[in-house]
N, C-alpha and C. Protein backbone atom coordinates (compact mmCIF):
# COMPACT_ATOMS: atom_id res chain seq x y z
N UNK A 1 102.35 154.09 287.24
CA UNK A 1 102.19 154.22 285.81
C UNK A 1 101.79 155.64 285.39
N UNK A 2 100.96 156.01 286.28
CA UNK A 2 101.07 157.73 285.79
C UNK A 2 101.76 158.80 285.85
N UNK A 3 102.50 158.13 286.78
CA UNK A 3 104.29 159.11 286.56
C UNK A 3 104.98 159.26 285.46
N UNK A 4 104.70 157.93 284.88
CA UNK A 4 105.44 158.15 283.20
C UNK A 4 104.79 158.70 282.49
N UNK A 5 103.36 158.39 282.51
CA UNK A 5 102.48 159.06 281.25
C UNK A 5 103.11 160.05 281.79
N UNK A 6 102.88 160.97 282.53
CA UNK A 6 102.94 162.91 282.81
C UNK A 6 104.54 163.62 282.40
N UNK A 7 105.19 162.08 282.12
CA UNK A 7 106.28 162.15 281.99
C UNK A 7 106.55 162.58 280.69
N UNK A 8 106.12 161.90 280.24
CA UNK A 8 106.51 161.33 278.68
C UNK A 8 105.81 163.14 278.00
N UNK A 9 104.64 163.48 278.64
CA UNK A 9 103.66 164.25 277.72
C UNK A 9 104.74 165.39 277.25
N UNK A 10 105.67 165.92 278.30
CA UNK A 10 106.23 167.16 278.04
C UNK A 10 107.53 167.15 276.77
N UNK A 11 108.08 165.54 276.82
CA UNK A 11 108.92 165.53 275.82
C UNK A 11 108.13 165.89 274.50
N UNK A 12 106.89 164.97 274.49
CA UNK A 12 105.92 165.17 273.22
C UNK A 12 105.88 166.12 272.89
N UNK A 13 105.37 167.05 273.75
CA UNK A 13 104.80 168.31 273.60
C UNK A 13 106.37 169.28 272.62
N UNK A 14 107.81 168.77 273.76
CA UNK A 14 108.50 169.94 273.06
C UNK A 14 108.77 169.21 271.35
N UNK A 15 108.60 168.44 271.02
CA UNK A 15 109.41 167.37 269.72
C UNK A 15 108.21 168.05 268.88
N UNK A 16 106.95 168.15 269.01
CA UNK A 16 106.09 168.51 268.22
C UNK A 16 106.32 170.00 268.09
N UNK A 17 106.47 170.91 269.29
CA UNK A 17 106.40 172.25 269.20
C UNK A 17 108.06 172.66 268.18
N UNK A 18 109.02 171.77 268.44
CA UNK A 18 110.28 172.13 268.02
C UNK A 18 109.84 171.34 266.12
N UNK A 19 109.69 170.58 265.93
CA UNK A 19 109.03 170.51 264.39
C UNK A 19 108.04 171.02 263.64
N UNK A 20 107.03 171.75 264.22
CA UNK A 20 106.49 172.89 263.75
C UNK A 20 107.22 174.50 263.85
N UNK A 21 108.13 174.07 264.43
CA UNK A 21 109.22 175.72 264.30
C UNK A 21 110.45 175.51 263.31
N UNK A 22 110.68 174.35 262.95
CA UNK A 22 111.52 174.18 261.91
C UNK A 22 111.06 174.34 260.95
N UNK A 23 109.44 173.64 260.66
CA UNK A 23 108.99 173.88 258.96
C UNK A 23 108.83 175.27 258.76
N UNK A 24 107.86 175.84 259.85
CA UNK A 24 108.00 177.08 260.01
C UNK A 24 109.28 177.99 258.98
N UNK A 25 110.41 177.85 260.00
CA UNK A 25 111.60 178.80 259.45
C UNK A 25 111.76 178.35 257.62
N UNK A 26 111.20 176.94 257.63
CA UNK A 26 112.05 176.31 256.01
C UNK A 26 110.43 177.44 254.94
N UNK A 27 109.27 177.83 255.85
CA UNK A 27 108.61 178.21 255.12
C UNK A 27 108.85 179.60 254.88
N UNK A 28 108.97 180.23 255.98
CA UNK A 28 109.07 181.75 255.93
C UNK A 28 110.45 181.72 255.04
N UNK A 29 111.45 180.94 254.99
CA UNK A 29 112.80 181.39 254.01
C UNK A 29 112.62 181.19 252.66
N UNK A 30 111.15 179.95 252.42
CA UNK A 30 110.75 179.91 250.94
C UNK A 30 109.87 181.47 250.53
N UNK A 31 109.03 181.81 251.74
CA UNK A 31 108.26 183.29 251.32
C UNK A 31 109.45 183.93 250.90
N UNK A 32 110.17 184.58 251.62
CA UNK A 32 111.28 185.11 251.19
C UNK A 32 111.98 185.02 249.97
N UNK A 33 112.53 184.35 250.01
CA UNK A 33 113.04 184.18 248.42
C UNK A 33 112.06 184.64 247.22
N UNK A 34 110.76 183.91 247.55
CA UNK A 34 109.24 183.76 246.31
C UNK A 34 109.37 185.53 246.71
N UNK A 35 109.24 186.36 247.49
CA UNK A 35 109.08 188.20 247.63
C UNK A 35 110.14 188.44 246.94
N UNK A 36 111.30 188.61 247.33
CA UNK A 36 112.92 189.01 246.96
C UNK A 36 112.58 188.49 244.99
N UNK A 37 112.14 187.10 244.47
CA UNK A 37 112.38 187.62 243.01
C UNK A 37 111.31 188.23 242.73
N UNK A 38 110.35 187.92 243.24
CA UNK A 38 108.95 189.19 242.50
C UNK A 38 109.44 190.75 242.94
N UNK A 39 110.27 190.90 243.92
CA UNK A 39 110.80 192.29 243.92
C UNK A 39 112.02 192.36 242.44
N UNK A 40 112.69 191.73 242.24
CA UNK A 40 113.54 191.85 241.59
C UNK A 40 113.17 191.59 240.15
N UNK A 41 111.81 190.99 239.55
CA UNK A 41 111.16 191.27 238.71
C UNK A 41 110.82 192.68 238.39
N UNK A 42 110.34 193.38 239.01
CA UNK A 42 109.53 194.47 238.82
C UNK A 42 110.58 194.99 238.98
N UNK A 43 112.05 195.18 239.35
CA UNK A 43 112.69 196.15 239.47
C UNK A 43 113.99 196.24 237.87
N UNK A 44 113.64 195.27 237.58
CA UNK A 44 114.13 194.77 236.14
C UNK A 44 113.33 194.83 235.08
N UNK A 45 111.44 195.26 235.51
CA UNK A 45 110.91 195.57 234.20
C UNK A 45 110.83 197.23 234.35
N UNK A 46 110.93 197.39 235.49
CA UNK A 46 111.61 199.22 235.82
C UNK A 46 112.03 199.70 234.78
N UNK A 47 113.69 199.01 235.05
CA UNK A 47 114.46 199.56 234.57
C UNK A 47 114.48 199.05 233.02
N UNK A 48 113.87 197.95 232.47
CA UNK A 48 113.89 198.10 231.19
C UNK A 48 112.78 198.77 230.38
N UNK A 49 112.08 199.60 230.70
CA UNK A 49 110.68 200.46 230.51
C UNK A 49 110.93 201.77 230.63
N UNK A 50 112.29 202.28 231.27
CA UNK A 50 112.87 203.66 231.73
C UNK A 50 112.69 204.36 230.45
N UNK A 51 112.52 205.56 230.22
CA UNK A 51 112.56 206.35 228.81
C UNK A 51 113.25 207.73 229.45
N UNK A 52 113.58 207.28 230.13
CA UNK A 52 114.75 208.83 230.46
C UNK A 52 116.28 208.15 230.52
């Protein structure tokens, strides 16, 4: 019986480690986007503030 437990642990281990690297990527691509329009804010009150 403890062949399986020791068995089983490593699938666990990767199913948990591989679903915390997916939310991961779904989070860092939401940062991204949320940077990219606050960049593109400020680069649109830039250019509408220009006096040259």
């Amino acid at each position: 019986m403890k062949i399986q437990r020791f068995a089983t642990l490593p699938v666990i281990l990767a199913v948990a480690v591989t679903s915390l690297a997916l939310a991961g990527c779904n989070t860092t691509a939401g940062l991204g986007r949320d940077v990219a329009a606050g960049a593109n804010a400020v680069t649109d009150t830039a250019q509408d503030n220009k006096t040259y």
